[in-house]
PDB file of N, CA and C in Angstrom:
ATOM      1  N   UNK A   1       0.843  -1.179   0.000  1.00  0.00           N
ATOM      2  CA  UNK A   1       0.000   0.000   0.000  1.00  0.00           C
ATOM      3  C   UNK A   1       0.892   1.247   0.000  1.00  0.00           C
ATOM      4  N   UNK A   2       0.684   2.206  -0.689  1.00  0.00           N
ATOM      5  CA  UNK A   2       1.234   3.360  -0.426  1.00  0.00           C
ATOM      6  C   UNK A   2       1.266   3.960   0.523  1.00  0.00           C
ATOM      7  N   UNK A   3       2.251   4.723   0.798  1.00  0.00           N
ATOM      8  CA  UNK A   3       2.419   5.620   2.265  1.00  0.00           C
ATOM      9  C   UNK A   3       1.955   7.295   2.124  1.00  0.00           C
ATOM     10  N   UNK A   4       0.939   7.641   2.194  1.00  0.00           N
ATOM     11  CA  UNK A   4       0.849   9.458   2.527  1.00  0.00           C
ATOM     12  C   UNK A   4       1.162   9.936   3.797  1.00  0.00           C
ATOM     13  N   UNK A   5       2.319  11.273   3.516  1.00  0.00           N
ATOM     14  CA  UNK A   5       2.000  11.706   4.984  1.00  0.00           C
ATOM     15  C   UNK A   5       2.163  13.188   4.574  1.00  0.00           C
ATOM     16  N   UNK A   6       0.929  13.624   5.321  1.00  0.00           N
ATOM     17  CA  UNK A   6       0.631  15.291   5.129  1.00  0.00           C
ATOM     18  C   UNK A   6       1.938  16.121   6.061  1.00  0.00           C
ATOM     19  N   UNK A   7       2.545  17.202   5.161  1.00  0.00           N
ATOM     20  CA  UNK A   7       3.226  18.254   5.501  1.00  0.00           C
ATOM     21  C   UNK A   7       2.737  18.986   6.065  1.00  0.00           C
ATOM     22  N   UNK A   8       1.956  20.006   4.966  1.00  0.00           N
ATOM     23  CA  UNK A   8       1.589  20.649   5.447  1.00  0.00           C
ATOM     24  C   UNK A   8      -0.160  20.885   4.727  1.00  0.00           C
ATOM     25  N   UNK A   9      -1.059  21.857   5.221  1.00  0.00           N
ATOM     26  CA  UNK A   9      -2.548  21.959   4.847  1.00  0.00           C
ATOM     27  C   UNK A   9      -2.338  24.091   5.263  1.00  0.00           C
ATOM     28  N   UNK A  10      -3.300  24.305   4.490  1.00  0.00           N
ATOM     29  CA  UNK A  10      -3.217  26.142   4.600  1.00  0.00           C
ATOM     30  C   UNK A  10      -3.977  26.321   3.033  1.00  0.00           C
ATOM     31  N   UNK A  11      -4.616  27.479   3.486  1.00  0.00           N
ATOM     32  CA  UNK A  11      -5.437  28.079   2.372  1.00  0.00           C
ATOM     33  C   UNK A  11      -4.933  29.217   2.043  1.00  0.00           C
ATOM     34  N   UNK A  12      -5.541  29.029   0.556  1.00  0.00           N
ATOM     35  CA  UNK A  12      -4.880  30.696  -0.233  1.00  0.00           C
ATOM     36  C   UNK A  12      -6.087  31.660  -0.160  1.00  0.00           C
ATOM     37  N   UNK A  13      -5.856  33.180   0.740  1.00  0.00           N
ATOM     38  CA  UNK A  13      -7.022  33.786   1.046  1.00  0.00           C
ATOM     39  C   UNK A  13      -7.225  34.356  -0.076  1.00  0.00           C
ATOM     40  N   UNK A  14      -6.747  34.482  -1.453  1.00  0.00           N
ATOM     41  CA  UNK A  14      -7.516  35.153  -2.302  1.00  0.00           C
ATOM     42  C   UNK A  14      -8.111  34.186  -3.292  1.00  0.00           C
ATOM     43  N   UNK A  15      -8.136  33.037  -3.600  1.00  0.00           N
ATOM     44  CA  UNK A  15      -8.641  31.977  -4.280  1.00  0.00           C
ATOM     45  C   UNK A  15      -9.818  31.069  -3.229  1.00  0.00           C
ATOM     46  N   UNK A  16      -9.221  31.193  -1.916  1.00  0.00           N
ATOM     47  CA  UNK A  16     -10.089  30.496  -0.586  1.00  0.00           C
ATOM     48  C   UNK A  16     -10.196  28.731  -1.113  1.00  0.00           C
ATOM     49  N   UNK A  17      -8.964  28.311  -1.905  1.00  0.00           N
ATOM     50  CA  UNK A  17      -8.047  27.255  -2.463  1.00  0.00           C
ATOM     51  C   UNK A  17      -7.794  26.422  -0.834  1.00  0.00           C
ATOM     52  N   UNK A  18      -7.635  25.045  -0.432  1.00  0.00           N
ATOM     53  CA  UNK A  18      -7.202  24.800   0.265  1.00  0.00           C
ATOM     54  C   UNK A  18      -6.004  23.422  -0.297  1.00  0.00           C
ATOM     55  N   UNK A  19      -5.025  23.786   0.297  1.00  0.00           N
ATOM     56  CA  UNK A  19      -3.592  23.505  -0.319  1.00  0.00           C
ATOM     57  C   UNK A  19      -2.973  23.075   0.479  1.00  0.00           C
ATOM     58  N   UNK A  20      -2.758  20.905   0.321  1.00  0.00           N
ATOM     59  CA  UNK A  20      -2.254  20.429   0.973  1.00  0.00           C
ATOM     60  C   UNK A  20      -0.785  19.896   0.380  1.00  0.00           C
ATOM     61  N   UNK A  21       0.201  19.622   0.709  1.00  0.00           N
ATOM     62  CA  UNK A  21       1.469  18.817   0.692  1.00  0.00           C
ATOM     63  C   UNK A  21       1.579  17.934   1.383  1.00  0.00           C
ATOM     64  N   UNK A  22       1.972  16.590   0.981  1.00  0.00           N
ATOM     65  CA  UNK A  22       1.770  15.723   1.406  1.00  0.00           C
ATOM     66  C   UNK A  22       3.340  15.016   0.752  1.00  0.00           C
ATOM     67  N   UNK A  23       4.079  13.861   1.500  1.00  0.00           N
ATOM     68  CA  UNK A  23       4.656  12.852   1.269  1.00  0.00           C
ATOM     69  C   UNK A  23       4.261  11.857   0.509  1.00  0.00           C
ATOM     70  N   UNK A  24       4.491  10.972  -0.321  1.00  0.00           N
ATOM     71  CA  UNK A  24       4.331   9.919  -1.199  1.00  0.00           C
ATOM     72  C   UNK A  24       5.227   9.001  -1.398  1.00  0.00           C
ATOM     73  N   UNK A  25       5.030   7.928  -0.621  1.00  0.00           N
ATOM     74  CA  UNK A  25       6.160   6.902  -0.964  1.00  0.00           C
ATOM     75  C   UNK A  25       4.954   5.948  -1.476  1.00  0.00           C
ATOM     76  N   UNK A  26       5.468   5.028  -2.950  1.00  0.00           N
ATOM     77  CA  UNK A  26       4.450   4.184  -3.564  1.00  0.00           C
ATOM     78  C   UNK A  26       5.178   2.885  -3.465  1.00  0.00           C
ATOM     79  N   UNK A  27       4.429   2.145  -2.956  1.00  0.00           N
ATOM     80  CA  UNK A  27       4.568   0.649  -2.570  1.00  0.00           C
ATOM     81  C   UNK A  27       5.344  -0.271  -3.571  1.00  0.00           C
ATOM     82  N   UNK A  28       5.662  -0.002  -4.940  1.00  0.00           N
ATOM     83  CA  UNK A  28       6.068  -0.163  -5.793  1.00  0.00           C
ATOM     84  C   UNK A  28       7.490  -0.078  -5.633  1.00  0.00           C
ATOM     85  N   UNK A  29       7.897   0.871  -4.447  1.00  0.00           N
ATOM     86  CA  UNK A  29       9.610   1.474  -4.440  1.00  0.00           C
ATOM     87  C   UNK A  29       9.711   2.780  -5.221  1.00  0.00           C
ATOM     88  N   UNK A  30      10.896   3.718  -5.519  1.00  0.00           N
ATOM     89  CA  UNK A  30      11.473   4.900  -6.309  1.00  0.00           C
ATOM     90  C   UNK A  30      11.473   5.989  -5.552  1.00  0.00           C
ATOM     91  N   UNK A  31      11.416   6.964  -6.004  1.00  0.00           N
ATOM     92  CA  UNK A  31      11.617   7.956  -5.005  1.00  0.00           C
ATOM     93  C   UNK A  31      10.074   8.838  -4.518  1.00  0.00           C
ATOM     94  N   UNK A  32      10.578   8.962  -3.285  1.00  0.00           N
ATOM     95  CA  UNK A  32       9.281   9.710  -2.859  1.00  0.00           C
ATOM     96  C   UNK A  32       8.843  10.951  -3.826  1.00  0.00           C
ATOM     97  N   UNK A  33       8.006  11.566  -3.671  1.00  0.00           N
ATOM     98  CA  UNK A  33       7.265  12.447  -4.275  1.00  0.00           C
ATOM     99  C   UNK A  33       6.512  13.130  -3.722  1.00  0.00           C
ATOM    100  N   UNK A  34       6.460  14.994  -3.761  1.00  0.00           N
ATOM    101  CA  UNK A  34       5.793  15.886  -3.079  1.00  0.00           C
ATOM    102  C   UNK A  34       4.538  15.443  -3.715  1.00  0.00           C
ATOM    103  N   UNK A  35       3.107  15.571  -3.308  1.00  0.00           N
ATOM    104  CA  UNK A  35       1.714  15.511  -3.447  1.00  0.00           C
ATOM    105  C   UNK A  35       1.218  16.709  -3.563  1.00  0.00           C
ATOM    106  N   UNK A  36       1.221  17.321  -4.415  1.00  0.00           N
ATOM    107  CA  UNK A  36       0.477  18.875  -4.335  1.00  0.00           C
ATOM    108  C   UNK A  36      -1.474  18.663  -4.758  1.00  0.00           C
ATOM    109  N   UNK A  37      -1.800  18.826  -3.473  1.00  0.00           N
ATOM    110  CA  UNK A  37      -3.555  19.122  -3.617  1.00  0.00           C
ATOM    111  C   UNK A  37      -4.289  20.276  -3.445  1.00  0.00           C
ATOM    112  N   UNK A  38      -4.640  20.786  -4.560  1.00  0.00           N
ATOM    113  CA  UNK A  38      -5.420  21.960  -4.360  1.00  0.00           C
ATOM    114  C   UNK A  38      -7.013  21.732  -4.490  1.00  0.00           C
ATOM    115  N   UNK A  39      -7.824  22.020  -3.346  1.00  0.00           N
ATOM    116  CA  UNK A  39      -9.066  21.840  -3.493  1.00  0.00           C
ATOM    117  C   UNK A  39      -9.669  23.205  -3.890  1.00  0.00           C
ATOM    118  N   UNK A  40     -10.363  22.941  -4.906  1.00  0.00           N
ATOM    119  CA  UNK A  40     -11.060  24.460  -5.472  1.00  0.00           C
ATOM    120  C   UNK A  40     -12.533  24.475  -4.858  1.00  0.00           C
ATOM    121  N   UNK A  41     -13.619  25.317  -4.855  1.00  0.00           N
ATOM    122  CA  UNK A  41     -14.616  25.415  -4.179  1.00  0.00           C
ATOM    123  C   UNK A  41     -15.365  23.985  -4.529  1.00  0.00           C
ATOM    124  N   UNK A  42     -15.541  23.429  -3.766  1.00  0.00           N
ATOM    125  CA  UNK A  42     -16.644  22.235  -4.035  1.00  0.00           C
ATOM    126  C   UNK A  42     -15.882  20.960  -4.002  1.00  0.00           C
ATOM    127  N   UNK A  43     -16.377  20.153  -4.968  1.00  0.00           N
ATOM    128  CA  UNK A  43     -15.634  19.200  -5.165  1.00  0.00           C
ATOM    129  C   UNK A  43     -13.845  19.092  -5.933  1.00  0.00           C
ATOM    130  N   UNK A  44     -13.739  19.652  -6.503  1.00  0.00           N
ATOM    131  CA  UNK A  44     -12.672  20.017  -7.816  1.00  0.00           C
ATOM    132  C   UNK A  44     -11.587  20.049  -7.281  1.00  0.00           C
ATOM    133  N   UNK A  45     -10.712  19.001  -7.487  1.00  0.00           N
ATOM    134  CA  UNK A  45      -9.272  18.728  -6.661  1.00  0.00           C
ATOM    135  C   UNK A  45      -8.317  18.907  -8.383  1.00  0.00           C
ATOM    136  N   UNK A  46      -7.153  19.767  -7.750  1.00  0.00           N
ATOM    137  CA  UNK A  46      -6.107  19.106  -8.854  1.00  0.00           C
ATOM    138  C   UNK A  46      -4.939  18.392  -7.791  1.00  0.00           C
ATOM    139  N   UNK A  47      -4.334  17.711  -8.430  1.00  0.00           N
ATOM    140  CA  UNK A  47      -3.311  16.934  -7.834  1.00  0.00           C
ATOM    141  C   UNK A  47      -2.390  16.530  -8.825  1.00  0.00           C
ATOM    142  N   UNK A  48      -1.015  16.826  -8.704  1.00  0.00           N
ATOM    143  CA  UNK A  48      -0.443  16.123  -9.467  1.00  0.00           C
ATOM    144  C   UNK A  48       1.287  15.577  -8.593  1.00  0.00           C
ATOM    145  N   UNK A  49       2.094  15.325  -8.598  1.00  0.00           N
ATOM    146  CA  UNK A  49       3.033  14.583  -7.681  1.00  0.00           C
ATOM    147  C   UNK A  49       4.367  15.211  -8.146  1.00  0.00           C
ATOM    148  N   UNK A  50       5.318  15.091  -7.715  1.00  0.00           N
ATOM    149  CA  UNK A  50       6.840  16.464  -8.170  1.00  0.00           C
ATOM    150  C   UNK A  50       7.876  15.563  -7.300  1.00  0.00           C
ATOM    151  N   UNK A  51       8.917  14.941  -8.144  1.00  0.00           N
ATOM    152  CA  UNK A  51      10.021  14.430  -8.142  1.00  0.00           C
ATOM    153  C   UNK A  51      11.304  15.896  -7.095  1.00  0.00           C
ATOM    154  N   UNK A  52      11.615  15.515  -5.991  1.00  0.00           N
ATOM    155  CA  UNK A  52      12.400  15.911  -5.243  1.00  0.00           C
ATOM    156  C   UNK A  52      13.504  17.273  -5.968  1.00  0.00           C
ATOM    157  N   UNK A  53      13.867  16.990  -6.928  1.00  0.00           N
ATOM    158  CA  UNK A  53      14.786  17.767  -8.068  1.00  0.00           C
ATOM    159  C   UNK A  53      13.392  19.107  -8.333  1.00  0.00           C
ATOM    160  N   UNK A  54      12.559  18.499  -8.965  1.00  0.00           N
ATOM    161  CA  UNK A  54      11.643  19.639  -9.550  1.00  0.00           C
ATOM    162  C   UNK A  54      11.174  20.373  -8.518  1.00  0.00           C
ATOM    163  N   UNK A  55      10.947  19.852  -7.225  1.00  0.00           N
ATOM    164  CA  UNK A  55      10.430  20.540  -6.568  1.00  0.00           C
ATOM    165  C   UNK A  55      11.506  21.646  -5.797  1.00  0.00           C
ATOM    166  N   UNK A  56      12.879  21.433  -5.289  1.00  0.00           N
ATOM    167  CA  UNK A  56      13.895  22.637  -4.981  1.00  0.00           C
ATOM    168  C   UNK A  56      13.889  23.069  -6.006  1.00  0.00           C
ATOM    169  N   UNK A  57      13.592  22.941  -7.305  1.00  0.00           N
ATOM    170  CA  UNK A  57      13.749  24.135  -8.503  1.00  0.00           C
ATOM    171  C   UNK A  57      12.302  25.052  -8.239  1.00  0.00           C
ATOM    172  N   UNK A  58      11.172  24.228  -8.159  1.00  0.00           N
ATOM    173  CA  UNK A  58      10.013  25.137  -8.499  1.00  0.00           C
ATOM    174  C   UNK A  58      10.127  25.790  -7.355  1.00  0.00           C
ATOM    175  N   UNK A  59      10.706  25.458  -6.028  1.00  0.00           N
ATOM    176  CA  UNK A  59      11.119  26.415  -4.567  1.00  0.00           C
ATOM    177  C   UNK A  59      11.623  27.226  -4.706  1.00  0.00           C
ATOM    178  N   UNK A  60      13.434  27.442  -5.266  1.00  0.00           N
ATOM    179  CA  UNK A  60      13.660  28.447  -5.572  1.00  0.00           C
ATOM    180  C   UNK A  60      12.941  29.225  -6.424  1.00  0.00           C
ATOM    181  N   UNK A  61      12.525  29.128  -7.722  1.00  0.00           N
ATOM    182  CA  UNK A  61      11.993  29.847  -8.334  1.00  0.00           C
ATOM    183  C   UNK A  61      10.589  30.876  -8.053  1.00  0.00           C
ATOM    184  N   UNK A  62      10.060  30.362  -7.004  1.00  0.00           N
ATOM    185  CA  UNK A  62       9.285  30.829  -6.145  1.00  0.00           C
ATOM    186  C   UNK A  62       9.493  31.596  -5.250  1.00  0.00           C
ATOM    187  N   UNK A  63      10.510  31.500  -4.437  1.00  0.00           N
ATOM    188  CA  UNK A  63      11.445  32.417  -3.956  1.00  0.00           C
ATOM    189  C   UNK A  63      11.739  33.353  -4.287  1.00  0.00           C
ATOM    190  N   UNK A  64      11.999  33.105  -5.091  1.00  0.00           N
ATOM    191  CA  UNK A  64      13.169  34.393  -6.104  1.00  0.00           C
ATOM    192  C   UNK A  64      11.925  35.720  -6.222  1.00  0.00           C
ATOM    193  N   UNK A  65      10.705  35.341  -6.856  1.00  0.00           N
ATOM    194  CA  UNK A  65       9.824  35.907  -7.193  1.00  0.00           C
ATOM    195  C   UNK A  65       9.283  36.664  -5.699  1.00  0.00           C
ATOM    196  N   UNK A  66       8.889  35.894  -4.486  1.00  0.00           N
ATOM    197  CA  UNK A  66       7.841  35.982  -3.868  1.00  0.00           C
ATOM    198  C   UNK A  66       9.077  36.629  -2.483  1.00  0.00           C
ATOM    199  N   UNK A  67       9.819  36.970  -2.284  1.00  0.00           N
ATOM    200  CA  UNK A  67      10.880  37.652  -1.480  1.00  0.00           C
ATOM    201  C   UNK A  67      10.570  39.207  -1.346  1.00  0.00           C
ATOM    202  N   UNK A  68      10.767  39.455  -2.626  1.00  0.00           N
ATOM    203  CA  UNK A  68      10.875  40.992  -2.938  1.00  0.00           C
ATOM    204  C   UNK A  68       9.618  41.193  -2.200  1.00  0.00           C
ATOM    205  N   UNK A  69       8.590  40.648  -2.953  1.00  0.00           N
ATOM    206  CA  UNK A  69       7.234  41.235  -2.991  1.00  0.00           C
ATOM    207  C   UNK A  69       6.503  41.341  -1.628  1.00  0.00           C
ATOM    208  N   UNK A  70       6.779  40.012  -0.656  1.00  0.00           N
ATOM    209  CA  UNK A  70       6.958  39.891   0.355  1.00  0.00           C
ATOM    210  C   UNK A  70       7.042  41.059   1.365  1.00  0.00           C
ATOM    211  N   UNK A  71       8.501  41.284   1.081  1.00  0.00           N
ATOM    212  CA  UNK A  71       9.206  42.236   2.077  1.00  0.00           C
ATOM    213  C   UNK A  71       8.189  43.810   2.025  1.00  0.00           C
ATOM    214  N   UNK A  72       8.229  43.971   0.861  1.00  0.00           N
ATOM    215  CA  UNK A  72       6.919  45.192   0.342  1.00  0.00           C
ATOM    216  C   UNK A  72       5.568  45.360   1.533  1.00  0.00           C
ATOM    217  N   UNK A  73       5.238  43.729   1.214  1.00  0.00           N
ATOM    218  CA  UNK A  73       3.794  43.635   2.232  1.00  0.00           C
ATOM    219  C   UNK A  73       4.375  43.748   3.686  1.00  0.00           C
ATOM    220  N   UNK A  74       5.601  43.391   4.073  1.00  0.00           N
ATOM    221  CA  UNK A  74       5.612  43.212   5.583  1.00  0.00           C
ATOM    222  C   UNK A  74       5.290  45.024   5.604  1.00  0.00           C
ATOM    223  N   UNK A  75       6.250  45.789   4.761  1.00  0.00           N
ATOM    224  CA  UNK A  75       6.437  47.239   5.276  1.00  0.00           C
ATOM    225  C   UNK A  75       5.676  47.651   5.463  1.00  0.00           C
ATOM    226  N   UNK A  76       4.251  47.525   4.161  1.00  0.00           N
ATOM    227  CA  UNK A  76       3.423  48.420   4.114  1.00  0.00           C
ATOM    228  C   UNK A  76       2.833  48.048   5.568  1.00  0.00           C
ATOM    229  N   UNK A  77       2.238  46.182   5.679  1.00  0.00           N
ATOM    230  CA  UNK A  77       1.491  46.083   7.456  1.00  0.00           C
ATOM    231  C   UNK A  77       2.286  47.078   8.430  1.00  0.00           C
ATOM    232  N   UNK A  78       3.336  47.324   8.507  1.00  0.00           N
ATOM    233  CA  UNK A  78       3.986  47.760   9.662  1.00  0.00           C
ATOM    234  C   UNK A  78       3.637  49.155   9.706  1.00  0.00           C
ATOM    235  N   UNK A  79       3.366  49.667   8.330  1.00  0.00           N
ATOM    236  CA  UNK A  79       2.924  51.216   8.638  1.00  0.00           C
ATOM    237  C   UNK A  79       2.008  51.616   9.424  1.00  0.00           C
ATOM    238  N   UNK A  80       0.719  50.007   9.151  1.00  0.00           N
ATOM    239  CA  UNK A  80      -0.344  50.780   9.857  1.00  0.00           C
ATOM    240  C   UNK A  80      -0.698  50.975  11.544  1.00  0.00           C
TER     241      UNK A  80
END
């Protein structure tokens, strides 16, 4: 049987998306695999699974992007 084990669970407040990560080891053997589940309003799941390599790439690359923009939002909260 396959093994899941949830990372992490958190929603995106502007989609109201709920977005789990999960572990994947498949009974079969190979390498584990991130589980990305996004539940959209209702029923409507996407899911698809990300090889260890793709996923520190799609991290950094996410990073890279979401840092700057980040730091922006902390300032502006702090103004108020």
């Amino acid at each position: 049987m396959d093994q899941i084990k949830s990372i992490s669970k958190f929603r995106n407040p502007f989609g109201n998306q709920e977005i789990e990560l999960q572990q994947v080891e498949y009974e079969a053997g190979g390498t584990p695999m991130l589980r990305l589940r996004i539940r959209e309003r209702g029923a409507r799941f996407t899911i698809f699974d990300v090889d260890p390599v793709t996923a520190r790439y799609w991290a950094e690359e996410m990073l890279k992007w979401a840092e700057p923009l980040a730091g922006e939002t902390d300032k502006q909260e702090g103004d108020r």
